[in-house]
C-alpha atoms as a PDB file:
ATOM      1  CA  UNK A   1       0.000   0.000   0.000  1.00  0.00           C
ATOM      2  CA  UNK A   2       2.586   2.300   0.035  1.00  0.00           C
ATOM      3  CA  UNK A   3       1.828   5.332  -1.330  1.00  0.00           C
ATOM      4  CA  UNK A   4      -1.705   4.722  -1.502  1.00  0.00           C
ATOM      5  CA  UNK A   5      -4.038   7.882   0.267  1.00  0.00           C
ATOM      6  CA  UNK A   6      -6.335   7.625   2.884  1.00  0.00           C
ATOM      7  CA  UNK A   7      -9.393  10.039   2.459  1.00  0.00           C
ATOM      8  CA  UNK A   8     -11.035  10.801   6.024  1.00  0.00           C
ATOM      9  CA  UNK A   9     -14.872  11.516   5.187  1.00  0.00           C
ATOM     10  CA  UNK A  10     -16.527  12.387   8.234  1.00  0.00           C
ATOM     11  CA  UNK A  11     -20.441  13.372   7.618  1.00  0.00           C
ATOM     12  CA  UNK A  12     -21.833  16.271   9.845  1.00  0.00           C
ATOM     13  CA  UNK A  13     -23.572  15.189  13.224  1.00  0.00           C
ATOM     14  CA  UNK A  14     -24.588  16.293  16.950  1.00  0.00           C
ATOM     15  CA  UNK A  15     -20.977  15.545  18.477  1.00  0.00           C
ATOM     16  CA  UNK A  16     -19.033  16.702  15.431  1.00  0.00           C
ATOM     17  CA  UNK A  17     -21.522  18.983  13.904  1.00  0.00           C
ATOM     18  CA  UNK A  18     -18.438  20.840  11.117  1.00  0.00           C
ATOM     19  CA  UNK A  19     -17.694  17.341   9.745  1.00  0.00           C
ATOM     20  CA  UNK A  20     -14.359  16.725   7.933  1.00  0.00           C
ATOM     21  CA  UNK A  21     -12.765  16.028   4.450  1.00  0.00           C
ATOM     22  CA  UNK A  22      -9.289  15.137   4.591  1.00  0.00           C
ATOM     23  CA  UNK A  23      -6.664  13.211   2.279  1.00  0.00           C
ATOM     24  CA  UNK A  24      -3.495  11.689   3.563  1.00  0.00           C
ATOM     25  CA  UNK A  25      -0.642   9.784   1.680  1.00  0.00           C
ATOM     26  CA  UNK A  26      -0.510   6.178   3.700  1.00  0.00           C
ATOM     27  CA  UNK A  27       3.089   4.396   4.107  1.00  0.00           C
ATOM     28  CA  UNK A  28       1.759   1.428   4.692  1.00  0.00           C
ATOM     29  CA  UNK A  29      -1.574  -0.556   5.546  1.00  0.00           C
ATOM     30  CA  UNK A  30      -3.371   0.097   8.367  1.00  0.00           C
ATOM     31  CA  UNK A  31      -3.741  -1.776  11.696  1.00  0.00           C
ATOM     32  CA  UNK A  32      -6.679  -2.052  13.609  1.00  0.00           C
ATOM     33  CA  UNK A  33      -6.320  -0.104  17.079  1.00  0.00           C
ATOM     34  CA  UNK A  34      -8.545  -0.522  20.355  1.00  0.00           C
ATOM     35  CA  UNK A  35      -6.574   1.143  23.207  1.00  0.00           C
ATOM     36  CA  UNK A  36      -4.211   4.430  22.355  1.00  0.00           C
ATOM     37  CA  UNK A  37      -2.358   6.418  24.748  1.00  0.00           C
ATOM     38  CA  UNK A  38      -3.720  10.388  24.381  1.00  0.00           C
ATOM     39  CA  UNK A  39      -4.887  13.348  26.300  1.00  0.00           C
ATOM     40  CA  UNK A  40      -8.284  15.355  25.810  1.00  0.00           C
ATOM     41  CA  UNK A  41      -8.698  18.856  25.286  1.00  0.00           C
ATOM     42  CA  UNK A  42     -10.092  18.903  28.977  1.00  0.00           C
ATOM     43  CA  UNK A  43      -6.853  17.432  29.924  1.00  0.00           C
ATOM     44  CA  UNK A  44      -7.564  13.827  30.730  1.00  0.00           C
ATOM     45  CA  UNK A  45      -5.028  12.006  29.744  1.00  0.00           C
ATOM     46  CA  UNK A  46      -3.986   8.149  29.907  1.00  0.00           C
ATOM     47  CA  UNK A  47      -5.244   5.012  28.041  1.00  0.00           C
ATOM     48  CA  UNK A  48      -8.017   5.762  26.064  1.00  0.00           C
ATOM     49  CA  UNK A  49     -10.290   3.059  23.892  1.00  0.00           C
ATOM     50  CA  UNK A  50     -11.153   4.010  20.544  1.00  0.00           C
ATOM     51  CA  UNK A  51     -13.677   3.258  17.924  1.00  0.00           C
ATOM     52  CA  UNK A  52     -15.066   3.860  14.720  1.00  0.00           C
ATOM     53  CA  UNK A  53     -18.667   5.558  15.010  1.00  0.00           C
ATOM     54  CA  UNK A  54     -20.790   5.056  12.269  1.00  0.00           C
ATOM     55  CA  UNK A  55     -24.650   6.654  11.914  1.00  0.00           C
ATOM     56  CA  UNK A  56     -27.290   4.333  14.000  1.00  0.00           C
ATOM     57  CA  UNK A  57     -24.095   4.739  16.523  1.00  0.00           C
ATOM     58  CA  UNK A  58     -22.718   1.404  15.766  1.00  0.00           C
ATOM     59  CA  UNK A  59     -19.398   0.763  16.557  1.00  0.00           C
ATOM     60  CA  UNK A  60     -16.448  -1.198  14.751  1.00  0.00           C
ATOM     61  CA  UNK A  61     -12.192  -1.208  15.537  1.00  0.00           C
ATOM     62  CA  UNK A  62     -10.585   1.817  14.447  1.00  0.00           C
ATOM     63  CA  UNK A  63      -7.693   1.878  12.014  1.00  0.00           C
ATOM     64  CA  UNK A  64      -4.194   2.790  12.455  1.00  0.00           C
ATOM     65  CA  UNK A  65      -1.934   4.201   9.497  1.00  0.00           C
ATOM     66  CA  UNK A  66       1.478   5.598   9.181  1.00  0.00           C
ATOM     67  CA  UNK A  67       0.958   8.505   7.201  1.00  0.00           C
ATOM     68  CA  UNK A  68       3.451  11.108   5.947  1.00  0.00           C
ATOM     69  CA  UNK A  69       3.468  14.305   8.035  1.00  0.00           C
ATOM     70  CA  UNK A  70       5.721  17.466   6.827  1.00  0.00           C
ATOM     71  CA  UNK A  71       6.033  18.351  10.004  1.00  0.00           C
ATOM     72  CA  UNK A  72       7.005  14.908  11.820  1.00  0.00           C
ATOM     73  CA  UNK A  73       7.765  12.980   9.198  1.00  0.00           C
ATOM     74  CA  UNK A  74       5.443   9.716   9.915  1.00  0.00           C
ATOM     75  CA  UNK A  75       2.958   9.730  11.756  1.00  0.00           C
ATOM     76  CA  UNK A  76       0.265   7.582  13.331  1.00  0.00           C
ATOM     77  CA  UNK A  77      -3.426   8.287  11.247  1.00  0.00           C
ATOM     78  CA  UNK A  78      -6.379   7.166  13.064  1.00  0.00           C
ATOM     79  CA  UNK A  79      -9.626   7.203  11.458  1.00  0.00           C
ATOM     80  CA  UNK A  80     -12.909   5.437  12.148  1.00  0.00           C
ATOM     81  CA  UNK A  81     -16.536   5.967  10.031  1.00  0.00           C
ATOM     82  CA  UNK A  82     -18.502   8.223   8.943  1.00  0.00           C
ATOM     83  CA  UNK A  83     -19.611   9.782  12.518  1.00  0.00           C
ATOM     84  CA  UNK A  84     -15.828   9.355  13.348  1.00  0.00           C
ATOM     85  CA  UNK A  85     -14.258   8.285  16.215  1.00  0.00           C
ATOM     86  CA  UNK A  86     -15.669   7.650  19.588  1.00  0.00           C
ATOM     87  CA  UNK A  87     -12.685   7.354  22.299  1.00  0.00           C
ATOM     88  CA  UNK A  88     -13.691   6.857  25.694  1.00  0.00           C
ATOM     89  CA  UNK A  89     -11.322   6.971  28.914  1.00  0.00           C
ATOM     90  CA  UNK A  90      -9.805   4.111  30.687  1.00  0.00           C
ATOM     91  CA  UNK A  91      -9.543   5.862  34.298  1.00  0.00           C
ATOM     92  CA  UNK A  92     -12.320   8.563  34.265  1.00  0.00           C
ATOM     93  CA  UNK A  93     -14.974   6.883  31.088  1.00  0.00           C
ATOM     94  CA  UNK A  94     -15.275  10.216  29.781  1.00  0.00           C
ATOM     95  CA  UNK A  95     -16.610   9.799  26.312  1.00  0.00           C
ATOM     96  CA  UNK A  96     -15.249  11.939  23.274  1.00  0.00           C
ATOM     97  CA  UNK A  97     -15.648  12.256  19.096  1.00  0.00           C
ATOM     98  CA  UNK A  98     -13.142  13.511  17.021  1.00  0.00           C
ATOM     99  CA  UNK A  99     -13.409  13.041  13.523  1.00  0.00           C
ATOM    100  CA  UNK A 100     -10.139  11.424  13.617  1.00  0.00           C
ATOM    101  CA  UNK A 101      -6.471  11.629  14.999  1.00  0.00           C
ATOM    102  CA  UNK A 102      -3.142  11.961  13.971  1.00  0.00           C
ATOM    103  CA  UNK A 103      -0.207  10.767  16.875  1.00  0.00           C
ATOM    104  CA  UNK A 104       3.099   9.862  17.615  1.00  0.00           C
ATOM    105  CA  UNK A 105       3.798   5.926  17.052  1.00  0.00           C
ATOM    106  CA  UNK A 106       4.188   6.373  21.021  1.00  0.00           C
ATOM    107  CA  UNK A 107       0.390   6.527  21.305  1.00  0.00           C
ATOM    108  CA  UNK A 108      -0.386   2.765  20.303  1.00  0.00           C
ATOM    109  CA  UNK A 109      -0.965   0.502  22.938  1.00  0.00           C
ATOM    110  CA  UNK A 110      -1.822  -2.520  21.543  1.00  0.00           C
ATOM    111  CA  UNK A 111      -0.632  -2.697  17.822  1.00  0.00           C
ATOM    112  CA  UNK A 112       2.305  -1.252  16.023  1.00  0.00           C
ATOM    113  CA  UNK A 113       1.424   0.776  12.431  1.00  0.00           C
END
């Protein structure tokens, strides 16, 4: 895959009502990802589990790809479906949607991309 681009298509909803568009240029394939290490914009950081969200809110794994980044060189492309991602706190269960994230390889917990 490498070389291949990952377009992020995230549909407008309650928790991310601006959506999001996005195209990314993949290394490699993706991994799926249940547990990343990250920290909220309300500053709760730790393990957190992640998901795709998709409309009827079902869930499914999230995908991990190594993505080029100008400014880090790889980096770590989560995306989920087309409500996002739903990531939800080990130590407090604070829920939260982004629409999708891009980390240091450092943030995987339980796969490597």
């Amino acid at each position: 895959m490498s070389g291949g681009f990952i377009d992020v298509h995230v549909v407008e909803h309650d928790a991310l009502p601006d959506g999001c568009s996005l195209r990314f240029r993949a290394q490699d394939a993706g991994v799926a990802v249940q547990e990343i290490v990250w920290e909220s914009d309300d500053g709760v950081g730790g393990t957190w589990r992640v998901e795709a969200a998709f409309a009827g809110d079902a869930r499914a794994p999230a995908t991990a790809f190594p993505v080029d980044d100008s400014s880090a060189g790889t980096s770590i492309l989560i995306v989920g479906g087309d409500h996002g991602l739903r990531l939800t706190s080990r130590a407090t269960g604070e829920t939260v949607a982004e629409p999708y994230l891009l980390l240091s390889r450092t943030a995987l917990r339980d796969r490597q991309a």
